[in-house]
PDB file of N, CA and C in Angstrom:
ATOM      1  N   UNK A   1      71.284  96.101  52.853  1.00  0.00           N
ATOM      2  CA  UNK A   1      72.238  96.350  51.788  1.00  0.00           C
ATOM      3  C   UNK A   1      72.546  95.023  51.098  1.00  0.00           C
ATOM      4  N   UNK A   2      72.456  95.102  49.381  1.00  0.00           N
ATOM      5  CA  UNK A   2      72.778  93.929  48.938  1.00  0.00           C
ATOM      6  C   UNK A   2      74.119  94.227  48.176  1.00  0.00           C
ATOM      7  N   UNK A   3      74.641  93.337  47.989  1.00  0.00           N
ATOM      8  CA  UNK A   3      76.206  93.776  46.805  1.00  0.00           C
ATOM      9  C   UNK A   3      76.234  92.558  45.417  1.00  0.00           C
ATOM     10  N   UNK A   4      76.701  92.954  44.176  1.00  0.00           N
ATOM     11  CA  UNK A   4      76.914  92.492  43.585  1.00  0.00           C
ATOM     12  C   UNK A   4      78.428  92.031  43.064  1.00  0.00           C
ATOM     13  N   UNK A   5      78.552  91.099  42.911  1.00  0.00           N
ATOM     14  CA  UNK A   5      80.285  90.878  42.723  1.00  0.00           C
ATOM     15  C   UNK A   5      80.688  90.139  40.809  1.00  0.00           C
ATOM     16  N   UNK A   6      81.633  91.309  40.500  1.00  0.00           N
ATOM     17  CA  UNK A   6      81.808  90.600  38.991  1.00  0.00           C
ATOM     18  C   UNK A   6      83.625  90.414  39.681  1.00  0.00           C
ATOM     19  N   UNK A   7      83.763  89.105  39.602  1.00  0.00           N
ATOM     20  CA  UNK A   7      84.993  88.733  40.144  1.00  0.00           C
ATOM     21  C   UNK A   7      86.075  87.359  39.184  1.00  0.00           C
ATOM     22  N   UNK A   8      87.310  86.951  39.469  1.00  0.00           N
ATOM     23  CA  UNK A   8      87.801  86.298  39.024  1.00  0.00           C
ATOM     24  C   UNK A   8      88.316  85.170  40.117  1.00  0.00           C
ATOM     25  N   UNK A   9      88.380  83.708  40.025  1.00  0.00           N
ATOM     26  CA  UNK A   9      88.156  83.088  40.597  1.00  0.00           C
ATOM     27  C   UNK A   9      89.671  83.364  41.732  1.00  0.00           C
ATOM     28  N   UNK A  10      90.908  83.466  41.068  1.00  0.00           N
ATOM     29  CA  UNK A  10      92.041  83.520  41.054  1.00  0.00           C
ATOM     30  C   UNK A  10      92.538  85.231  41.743  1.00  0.00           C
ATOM     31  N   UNK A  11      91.631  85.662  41.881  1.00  0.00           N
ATOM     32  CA  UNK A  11      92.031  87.253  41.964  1.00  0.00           C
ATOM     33  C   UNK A  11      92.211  87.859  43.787  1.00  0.00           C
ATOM     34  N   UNK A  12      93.282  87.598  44.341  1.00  0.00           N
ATOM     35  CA  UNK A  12      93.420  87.920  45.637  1.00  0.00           C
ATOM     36  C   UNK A  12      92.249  88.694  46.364  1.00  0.00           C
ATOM     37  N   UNK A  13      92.066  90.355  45.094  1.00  0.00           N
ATOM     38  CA  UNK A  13      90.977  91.360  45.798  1.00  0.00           C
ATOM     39  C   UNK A  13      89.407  90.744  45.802  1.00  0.00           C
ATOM     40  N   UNK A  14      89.651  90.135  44.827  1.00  0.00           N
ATOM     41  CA  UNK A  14      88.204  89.635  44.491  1.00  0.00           C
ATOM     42  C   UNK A  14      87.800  88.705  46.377  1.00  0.00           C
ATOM     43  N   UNK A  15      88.546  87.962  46.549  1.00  0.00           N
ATOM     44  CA  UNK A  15      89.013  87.211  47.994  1.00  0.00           C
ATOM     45  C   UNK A  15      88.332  87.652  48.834  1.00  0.00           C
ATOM     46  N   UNK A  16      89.303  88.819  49.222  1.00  0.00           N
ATOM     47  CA  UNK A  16      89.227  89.855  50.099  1.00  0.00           C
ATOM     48  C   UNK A  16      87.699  90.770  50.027  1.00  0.00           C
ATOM     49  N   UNK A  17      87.148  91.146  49.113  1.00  0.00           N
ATOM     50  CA  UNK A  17      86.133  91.717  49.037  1.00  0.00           C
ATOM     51  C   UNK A  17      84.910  90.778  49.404  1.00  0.00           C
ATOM     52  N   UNK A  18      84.788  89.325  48.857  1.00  0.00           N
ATOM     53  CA  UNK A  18      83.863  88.849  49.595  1.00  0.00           C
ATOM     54  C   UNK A  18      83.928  88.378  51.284  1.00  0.00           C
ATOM     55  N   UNK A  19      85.217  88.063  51.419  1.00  0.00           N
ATOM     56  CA  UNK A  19      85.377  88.219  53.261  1.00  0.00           C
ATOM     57  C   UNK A  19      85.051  89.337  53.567  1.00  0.00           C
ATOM     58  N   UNK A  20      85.328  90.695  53.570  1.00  0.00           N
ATOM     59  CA  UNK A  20      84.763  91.532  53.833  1.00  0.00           C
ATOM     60  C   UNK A  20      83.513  91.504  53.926  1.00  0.00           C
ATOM     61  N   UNK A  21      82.861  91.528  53.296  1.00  0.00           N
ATOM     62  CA  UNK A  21      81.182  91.508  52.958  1.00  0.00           C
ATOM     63  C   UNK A  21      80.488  90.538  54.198  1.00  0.00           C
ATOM     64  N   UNK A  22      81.184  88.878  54.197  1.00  0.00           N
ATOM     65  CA  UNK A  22      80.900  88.114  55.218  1.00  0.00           C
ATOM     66  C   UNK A  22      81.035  88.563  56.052  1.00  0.00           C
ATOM     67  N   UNK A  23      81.986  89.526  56.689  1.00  0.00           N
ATOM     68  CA  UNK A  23      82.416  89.526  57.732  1.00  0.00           C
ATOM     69  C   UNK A  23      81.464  90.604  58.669  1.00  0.00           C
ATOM     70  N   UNK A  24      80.830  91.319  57.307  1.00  0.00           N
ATOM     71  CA  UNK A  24      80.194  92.640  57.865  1.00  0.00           C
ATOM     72  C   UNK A  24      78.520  92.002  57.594  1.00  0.00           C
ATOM     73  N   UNK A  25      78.041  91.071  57.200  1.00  0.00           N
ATOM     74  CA  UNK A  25      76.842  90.318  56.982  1.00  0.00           C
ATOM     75  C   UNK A  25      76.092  90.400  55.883  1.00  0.00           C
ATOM     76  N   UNK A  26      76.957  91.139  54.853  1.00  0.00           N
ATOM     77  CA  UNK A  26      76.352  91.794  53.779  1.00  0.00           C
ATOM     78  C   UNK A  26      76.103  90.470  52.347  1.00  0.00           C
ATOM     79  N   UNK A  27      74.825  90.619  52.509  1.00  0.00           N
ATOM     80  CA  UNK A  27      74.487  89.407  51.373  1.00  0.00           C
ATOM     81  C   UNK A  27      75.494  89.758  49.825  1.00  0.00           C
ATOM     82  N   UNK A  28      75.458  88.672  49.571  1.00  0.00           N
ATOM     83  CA  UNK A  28      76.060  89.312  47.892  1.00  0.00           C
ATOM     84  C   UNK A  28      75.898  88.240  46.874  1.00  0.00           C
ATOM     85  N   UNK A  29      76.128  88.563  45.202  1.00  0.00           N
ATOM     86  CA  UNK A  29      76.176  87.804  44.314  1.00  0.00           C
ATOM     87  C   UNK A  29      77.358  88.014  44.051  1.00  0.00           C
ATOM     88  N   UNK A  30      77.581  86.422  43.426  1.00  0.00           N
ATOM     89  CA  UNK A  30      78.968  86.911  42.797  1.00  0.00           C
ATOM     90  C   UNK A  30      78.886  86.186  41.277  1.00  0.00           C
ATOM     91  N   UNK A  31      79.239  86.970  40.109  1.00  0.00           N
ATOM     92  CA  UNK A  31      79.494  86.584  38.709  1.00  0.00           C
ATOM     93  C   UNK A  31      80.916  86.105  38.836  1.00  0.00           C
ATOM     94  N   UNK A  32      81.212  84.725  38.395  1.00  0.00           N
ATOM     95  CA  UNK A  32      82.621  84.854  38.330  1.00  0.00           C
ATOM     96  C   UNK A  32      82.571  84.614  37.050  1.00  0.00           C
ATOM     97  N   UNK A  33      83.734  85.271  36.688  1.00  0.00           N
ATOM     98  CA  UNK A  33      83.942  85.393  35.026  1.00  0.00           C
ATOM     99  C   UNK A  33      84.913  84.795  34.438  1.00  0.00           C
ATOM    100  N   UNK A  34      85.776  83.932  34.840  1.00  0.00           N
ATOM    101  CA  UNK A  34      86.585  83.204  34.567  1.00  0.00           C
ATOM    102  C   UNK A  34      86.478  82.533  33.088  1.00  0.00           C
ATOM    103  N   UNK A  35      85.129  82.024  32.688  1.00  0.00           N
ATOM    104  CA  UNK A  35      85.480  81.951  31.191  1.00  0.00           C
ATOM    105  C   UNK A  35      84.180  82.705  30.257  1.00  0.00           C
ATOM    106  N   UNK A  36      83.896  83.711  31.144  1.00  0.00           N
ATOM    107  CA  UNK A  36      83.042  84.407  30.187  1.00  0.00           C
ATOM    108  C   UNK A  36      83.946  85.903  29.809  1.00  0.00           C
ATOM    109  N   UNK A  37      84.659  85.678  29.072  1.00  0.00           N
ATOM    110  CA  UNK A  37      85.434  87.045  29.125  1.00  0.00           C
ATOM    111  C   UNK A  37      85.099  88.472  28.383  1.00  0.00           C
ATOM    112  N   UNK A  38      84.210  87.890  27.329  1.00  0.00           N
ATOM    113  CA  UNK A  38      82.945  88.608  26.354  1.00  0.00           C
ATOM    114  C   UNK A  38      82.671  89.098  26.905  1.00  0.00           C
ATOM    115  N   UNK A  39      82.056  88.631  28.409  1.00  0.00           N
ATOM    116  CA  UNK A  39      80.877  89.943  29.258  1.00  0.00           C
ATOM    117  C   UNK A  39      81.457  90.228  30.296  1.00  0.00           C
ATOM    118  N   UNK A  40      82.432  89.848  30.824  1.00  0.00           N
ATOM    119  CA  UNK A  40      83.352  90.734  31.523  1.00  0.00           C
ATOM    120  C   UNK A  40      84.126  91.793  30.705  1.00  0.00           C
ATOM    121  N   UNK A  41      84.227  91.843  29.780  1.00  0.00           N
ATOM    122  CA  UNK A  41      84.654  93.095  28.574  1.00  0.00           C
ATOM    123  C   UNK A  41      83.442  93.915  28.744  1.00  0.00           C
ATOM    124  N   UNK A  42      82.509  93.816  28.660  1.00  0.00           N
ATOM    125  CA  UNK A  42      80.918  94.311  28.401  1.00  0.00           C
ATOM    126  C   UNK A  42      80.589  95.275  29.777  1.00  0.00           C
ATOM    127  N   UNK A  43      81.180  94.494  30.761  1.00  0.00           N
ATOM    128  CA  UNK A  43      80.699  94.933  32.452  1.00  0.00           C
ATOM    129  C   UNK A  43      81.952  96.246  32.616  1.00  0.00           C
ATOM    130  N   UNK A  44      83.004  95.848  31.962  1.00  0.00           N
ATOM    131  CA  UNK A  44      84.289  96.776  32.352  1.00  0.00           C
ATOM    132  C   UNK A  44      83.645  97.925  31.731  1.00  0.00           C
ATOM    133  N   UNK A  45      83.176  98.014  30.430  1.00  0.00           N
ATOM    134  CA  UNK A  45      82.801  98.884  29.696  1.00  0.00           C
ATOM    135  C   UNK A  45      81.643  99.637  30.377  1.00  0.00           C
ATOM    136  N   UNK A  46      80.733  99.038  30.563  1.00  0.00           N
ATOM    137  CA  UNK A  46      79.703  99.885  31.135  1.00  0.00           C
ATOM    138  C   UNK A  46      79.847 100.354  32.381  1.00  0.00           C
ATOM    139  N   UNK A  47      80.873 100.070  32.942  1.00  0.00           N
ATOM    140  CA  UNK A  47      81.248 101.035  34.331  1.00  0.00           C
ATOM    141  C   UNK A  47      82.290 101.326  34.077  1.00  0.00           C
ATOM    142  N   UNK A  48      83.020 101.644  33.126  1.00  0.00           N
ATOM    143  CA  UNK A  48      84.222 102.308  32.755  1.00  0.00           C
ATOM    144  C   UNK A  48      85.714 101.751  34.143  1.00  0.00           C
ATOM    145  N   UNK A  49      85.446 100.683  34.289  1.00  0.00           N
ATOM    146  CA  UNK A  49      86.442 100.229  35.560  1.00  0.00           C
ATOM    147  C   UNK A  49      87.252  98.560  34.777  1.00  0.00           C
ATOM    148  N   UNK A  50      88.325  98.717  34.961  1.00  0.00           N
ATOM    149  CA  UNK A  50      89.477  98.086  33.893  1.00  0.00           C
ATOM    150  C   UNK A  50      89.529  96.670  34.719  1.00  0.00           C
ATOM    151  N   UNK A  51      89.520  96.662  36.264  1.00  0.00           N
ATOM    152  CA  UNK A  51      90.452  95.406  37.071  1.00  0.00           C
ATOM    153  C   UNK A  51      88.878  95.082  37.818  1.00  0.00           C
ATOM    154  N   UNK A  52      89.053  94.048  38.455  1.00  0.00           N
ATOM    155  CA  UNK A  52      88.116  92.940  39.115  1.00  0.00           C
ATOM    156  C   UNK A  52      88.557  93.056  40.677  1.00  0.00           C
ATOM    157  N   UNK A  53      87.765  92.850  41.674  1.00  0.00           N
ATOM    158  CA  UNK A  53      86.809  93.149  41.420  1.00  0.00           C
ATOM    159  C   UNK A  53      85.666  94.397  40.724  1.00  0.00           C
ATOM    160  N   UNK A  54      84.478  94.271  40.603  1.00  0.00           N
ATOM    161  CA  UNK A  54      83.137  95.095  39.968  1.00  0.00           C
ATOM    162  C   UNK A  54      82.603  95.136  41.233  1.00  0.00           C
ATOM    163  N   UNK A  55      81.950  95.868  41.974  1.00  0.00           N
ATOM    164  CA  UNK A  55      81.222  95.972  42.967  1.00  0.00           C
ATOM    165  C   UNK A  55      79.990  96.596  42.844  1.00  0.00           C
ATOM    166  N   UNK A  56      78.753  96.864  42.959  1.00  0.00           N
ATOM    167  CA  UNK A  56      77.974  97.242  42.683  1.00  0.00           C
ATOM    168  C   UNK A  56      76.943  96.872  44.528  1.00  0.00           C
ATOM    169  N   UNK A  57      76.947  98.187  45.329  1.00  0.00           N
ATOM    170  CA  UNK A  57      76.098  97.748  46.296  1.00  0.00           C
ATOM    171  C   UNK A  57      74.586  98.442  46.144  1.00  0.00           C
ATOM    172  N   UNK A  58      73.429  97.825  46.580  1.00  0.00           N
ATOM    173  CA  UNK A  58      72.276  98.152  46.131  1.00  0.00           C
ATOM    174  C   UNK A  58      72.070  98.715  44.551  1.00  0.00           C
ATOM    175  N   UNK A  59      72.540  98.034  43.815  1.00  0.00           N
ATOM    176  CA  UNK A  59      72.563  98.155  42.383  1.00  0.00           C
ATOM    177  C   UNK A  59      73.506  99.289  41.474  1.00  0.00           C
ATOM    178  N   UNK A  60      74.096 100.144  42.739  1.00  0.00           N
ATOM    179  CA  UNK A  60      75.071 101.128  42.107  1.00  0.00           C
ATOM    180  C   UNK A  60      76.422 100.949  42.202  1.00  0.00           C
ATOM    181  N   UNK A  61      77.076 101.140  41.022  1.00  0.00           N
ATOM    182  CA  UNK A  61      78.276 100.745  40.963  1.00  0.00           C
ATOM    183  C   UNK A  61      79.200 101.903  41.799  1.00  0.00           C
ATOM    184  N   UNK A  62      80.191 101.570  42.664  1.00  0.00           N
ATOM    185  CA  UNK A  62      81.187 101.715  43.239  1.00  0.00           C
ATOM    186  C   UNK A  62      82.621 102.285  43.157  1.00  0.00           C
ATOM    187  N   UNK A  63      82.634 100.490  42.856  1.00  0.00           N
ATOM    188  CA  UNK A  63      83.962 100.620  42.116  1.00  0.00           C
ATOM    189  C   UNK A  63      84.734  98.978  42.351  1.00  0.00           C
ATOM    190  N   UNK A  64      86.129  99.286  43.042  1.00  0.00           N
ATOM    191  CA  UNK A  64      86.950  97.647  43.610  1.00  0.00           C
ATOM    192  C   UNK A  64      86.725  97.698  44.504  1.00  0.00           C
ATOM    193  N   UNK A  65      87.759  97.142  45.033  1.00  0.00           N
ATOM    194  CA  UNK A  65      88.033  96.411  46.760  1.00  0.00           C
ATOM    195  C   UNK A  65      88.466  97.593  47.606  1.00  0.00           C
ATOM    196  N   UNK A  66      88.874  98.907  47.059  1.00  0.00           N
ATOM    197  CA  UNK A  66      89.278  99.802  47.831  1.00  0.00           C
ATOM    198  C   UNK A  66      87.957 100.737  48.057  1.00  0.00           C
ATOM    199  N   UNK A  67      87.139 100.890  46.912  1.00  0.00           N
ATOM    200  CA  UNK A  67      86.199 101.260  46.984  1.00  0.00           C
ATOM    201  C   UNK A  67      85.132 100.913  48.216  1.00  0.00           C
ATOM    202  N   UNK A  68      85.000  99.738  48.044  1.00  0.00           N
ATOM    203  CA  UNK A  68      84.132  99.131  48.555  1.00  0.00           C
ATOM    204  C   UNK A  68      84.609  99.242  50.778  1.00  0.00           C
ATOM    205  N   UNK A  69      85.999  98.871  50.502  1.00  0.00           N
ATOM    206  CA  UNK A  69      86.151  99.034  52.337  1.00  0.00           C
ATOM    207  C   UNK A  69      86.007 100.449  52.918  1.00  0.00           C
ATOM    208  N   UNK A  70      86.433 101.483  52.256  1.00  0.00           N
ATOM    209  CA  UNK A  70      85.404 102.641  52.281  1.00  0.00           C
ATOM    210  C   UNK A  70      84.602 102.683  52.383  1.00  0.00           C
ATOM    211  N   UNK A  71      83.225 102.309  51.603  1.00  0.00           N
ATOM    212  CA  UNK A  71      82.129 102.525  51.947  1.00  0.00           C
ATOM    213  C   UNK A  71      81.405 101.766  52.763  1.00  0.00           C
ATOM    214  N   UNK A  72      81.909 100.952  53.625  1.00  0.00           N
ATOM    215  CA  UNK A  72      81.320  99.991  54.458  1.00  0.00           C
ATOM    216  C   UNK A  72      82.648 100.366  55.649  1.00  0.00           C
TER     217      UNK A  72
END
């Protein structure tokens, strides 16, 4: 299982979602978007999801941080 992370540097869940991931061995990327805010507008849009974290595991989107400890 791989995960993708669209996150903010500053963002508690964002935090929490990659400890999680470590904790469970799960490789991941992470976009931080801190000053790309253009395509973090772009990413919200195409998964219709408003707050950060973006999760995307094996290329399908999810959802956040609540999402994500659910499915793992």
């Amino acid at each position: 299982m791989k995960a993708e992370l669209y996150t903010w540097s500053y963002c508690p869940f964002c935090q929490r979602a990659k400890a999680l991931l470590q904790e469970r061995g799960i490789e991941y990327v992470e976009h931080v978007m801190d000053t790309k805010p253009e395509e973090l507008d772009e990413v919200k849009r195409k998964y219709q999801h408003d707050t950060v974290p973006i999760v995307l595991l094996d290329g399908k989107f999810i959802g956040g941080f609540t999402e994500l400890s659910a499915a793992l």
